[in-house]
C-alpha atoms as a PDB file:
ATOM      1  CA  UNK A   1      22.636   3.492 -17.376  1.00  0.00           C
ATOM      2  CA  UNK A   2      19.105   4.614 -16.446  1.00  0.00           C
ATOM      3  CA  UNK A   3      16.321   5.364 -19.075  1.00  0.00           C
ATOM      4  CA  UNK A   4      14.462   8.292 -18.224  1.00  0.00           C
ATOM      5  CA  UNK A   5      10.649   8.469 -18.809  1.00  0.00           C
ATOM      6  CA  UNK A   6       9.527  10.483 -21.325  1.00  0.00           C
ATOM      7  CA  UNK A   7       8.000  14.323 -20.342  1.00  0.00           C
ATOM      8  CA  UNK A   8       4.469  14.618 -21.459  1.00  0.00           C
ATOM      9  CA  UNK A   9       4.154  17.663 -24.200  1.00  0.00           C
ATOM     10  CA  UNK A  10       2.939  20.777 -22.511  1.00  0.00           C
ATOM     11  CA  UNK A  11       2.671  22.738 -25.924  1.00  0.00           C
ATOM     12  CA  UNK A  12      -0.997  23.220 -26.306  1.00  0.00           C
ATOM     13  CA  UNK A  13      -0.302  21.186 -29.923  1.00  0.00           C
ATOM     14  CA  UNK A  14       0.156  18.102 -28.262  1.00  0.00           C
ATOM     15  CA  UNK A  15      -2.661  15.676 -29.719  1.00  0.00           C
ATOM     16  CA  UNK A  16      -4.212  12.935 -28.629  1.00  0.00           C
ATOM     17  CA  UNK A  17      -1.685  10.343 -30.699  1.00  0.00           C
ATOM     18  CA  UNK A  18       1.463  12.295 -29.613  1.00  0.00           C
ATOM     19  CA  UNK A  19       0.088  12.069 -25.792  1.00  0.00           C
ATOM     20  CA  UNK A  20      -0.516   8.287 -26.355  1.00  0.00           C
ATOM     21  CA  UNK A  21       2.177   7.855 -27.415  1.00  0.00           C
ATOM     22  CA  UNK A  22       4.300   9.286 -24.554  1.00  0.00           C
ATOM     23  CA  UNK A  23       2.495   7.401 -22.463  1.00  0.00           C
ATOM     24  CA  UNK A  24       2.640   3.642 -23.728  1.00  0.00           C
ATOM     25  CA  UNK A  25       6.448   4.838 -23.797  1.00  0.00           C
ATOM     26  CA  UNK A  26       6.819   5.215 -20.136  1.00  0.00           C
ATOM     27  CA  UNK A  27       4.923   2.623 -19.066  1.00  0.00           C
ATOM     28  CA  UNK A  28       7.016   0.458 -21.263  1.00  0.00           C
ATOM     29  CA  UNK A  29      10.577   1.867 -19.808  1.00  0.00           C
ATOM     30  CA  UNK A  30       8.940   1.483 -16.392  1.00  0.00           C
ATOM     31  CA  UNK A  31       8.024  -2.169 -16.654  1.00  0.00           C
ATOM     32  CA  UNK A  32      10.986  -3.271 -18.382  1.00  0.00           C
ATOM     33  CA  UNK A  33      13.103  -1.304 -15.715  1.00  0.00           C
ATOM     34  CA  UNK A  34      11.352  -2.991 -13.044  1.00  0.00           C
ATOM     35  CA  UNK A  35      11.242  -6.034 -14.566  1.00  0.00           C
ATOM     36  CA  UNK A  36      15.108  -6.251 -15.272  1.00  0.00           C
ATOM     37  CA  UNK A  37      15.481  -5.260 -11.045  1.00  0.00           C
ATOM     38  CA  UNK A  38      13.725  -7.723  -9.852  1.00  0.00           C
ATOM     39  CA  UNK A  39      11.317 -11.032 -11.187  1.00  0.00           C
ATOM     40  CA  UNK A  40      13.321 -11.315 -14.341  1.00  0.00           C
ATOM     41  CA  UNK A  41      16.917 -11.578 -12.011  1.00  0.00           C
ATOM     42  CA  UNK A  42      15.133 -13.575  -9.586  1.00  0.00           C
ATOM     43  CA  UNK A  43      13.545 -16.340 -11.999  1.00  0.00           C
ATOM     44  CA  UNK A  44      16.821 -16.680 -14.093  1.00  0.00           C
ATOM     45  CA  UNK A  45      18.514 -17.795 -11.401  1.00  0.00           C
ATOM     46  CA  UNK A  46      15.421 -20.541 -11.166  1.00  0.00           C
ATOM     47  CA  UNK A  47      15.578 -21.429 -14.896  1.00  0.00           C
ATOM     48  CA  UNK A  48      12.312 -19.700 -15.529  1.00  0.00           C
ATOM     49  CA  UNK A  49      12.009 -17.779 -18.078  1.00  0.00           C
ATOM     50  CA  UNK A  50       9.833 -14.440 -17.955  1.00  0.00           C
ATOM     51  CA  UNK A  51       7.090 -16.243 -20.594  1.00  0.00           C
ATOM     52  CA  UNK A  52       7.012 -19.338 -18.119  1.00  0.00           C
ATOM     53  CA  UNK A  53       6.853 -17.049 -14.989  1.00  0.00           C
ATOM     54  CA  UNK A  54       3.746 -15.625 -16.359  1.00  0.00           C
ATOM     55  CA  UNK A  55       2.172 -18.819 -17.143  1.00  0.00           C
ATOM     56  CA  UNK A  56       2.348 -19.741 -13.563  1.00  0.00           C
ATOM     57  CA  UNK A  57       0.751 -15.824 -12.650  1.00  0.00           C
ATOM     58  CA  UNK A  58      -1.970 -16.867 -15.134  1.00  0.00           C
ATOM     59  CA  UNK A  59      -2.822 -19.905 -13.340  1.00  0.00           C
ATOM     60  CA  UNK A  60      -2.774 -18.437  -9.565  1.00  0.00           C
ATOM     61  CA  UNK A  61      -4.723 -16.173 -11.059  1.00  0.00           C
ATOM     62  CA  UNK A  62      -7.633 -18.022 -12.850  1.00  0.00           C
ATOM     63  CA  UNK A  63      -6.800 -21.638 -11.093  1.00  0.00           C
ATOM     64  CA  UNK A  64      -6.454 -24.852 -13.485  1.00  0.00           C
ATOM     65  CA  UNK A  65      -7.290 -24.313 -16.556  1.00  0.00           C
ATOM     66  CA  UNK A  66      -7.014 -26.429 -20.024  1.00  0.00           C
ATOM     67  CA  UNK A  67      -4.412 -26.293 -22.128  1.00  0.00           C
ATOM     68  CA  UNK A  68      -6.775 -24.758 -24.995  1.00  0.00           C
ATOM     69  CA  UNK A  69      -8.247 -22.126 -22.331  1.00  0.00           C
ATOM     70  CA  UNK A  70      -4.524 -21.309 -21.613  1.00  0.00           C
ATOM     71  CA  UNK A  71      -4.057 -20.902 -25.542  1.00  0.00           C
ATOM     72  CA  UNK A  72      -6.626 -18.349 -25.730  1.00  0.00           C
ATOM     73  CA  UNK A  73      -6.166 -16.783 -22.704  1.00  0.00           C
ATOM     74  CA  UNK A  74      -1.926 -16.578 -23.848  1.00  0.00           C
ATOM     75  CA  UNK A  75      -3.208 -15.899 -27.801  1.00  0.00           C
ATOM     76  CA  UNK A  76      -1.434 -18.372 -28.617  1.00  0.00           C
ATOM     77  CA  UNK A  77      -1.614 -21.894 -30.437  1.00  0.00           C
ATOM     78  CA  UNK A  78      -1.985 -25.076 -28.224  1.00  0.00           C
ATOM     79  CA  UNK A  79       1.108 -26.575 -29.378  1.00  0.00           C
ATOM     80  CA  UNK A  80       3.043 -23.982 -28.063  1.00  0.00           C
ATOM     81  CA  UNK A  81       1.174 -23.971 -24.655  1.00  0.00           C
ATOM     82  CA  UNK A  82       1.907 -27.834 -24.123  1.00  0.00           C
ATOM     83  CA  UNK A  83       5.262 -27.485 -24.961  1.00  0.00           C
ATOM     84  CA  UNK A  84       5.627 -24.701 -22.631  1.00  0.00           C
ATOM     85  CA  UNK A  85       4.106 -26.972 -20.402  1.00  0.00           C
ATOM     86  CA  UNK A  86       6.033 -29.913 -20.743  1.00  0.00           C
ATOM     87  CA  UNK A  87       9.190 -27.489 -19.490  1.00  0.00           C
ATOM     88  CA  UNK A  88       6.590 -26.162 -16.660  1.00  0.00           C
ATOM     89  CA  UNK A  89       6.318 -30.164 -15.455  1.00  0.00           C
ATOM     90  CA  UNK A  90      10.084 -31.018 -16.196  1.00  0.00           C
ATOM     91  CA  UNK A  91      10.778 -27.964 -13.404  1.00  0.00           C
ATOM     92  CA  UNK A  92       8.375 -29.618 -10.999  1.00  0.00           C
ATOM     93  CA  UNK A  93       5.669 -26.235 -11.234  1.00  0.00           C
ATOM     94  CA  UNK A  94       2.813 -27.678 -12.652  1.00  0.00           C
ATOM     95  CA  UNK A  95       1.234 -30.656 -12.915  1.00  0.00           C
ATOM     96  CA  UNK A  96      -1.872 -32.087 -15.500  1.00  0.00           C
ATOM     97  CA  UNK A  97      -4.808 -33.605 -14.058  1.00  0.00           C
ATOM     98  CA  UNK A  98      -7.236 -35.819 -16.039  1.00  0.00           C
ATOM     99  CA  UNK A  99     -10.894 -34.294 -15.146  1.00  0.00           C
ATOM    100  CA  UNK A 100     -13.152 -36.533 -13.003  1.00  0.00           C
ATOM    101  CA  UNK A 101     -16.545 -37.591 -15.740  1.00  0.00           C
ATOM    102  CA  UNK A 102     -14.459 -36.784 -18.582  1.00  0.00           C
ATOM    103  CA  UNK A 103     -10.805 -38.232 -18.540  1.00  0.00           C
ATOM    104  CA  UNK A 104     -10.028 -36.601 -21.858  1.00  0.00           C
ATOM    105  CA  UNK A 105      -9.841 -33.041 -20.470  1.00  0.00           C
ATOM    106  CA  UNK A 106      -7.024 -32.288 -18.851  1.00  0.00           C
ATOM    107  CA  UNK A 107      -6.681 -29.222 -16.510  1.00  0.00           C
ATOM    108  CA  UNK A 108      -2.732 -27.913 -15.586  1.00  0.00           C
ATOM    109  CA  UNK A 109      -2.494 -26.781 -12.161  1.00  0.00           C
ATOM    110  CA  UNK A 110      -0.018 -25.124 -10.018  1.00  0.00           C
ATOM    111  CA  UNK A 111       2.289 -27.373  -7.874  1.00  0.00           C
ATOM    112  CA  UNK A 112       3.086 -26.292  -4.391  1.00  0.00           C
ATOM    113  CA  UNK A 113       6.318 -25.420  -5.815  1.00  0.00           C
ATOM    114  CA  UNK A 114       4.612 -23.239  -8.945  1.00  0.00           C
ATOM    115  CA  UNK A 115       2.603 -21.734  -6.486  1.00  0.00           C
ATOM    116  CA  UNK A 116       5.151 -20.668  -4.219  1.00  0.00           C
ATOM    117  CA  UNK A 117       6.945 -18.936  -7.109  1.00  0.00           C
ATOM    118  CA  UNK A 118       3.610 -17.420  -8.149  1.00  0.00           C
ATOM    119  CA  UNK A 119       3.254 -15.903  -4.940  1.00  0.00           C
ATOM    120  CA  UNK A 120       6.900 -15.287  -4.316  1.00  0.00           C
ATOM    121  CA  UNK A 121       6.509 -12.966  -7.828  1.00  0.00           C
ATOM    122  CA  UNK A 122       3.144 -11.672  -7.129  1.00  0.00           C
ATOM    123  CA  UNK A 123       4.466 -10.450  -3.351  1.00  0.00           C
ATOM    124  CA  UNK A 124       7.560  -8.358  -5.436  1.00  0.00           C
ATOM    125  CA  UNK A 125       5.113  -6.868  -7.848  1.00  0.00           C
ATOM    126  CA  UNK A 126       3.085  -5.474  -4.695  1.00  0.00           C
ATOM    127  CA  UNK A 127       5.949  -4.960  -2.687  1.00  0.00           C
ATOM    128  CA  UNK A 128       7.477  -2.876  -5.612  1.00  0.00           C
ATOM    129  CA  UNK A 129       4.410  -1.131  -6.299  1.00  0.00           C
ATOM    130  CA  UNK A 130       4.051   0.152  -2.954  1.00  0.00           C
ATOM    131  CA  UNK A 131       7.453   1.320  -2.561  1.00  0.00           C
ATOM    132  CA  UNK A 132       6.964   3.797  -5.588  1.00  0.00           C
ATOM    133  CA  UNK A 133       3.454   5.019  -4.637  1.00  0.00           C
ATOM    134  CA  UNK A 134       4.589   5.291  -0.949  1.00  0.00           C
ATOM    135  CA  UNK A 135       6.690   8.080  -2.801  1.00  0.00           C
ATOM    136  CA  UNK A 136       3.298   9.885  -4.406  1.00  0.00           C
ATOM    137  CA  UNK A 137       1.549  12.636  -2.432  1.00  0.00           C
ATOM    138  CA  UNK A 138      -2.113  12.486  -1.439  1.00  0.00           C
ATOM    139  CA  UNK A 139      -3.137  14.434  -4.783  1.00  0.00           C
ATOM    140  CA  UNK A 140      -0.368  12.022  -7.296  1.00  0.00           C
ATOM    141  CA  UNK A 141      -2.267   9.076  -5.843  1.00  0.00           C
ATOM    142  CA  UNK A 142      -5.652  10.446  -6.269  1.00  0.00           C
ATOM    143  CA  UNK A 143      -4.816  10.757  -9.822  1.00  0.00           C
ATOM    144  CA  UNK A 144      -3.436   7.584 -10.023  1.00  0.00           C
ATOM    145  CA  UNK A 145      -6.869   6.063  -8.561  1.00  0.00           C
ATOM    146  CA  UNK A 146      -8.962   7.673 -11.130  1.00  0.00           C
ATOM    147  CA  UNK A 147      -6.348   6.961 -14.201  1.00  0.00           C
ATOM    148  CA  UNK A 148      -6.837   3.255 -12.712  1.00  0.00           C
ATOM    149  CA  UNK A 149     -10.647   3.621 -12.630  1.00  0.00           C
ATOM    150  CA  UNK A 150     -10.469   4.779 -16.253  1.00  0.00           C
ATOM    151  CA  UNK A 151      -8.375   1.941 -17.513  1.00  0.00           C
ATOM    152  CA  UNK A 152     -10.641  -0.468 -15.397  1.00  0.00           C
ATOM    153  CA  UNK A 153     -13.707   1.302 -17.185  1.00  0.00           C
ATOM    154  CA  UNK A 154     -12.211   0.803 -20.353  1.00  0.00           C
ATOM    155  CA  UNK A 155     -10.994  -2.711 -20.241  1.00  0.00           C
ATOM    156  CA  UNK A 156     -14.816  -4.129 -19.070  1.00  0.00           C
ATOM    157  CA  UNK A 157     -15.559  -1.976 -22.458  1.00  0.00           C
ATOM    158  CA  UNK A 158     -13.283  -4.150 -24.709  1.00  0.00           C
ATOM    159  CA  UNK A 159     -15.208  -7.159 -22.806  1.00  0.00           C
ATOM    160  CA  UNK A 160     -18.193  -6.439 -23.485  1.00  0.00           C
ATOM    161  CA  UNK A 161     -19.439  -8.181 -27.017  1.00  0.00           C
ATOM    162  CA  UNK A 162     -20.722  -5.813 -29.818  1.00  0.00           C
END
């Protein structure tokens, strides 16, 4: 069974909500298709779950990290990030470390083994990813540059404080 992503109105009517709409729709039913084809298959077969496997992105991403910067970062409350974590460690992915000056900090870094599946899901996103827009023509991925720019443009906006 294959979901197919929603047409974009071409009735002059279409307004600015509808179009939004039809958009966060599509991306959704893309990422969940691609996510069901691939990392989420994959990582079940490790015992990690999809919440877990982007724990570990986080941290290849940003590095170590506390367990109250990966709260906020994750929006969610530090009891939930340690427990995640304690799974994490019990898997052999991450690992705490007590900071140098002060002992009470504790940072949670990747272990060669977390990284490894980091990179191992960060090389199928890209690999994915290229395989579809190896499929675009010269003006699709043109577009697809300056959507990108706009969403880039837009996110340093939300970043900014008021």
């Amino acid at each position: 069974m294959s979901a197919s992503v929603p047409q974009i109105a071409t009735e002059p009517a279409a307004s600015h909500q509808q179009l939004l709409r039809l958009a966060l729709d599509a991306l959704d039913q893309v990422a969940a298709q691609h996510w069901r084809k691939g990392p989420a298959a994959r990582f079940a077969r490790k015992d990690t779950s999809a919440g877990q496997m982007h724990v570990l992105m986080l941290l290849r991403e940003f590095g170590p990290v506390t367990i109250g910067q990966l709260a906020e970062i994750l929006a969610v409350s530090m009891p939930s990030v340690s427990s995640l974590m304690d799974r994490l460690e019990e898997h052999g992915l991450v690992e705490r470390q007590r900071a140098g000056e002060d002992r009470r900090q504790v940072h949670v870094v990747l272990t060669p083994k977390g990284a490894a599946d980091a990179e191992e899901a960060a090389g199928f996103r890209r690999d994915a990813a290229e395989r579809v827009l190896s499929k675009f023509t010269d003006a699709e991925l043109q577009a697809t540059l300056q959507v990108m720019g706009a969403v880039q443009r837009t996110i340093s906006c939300l970043d900014q404080p008021l």
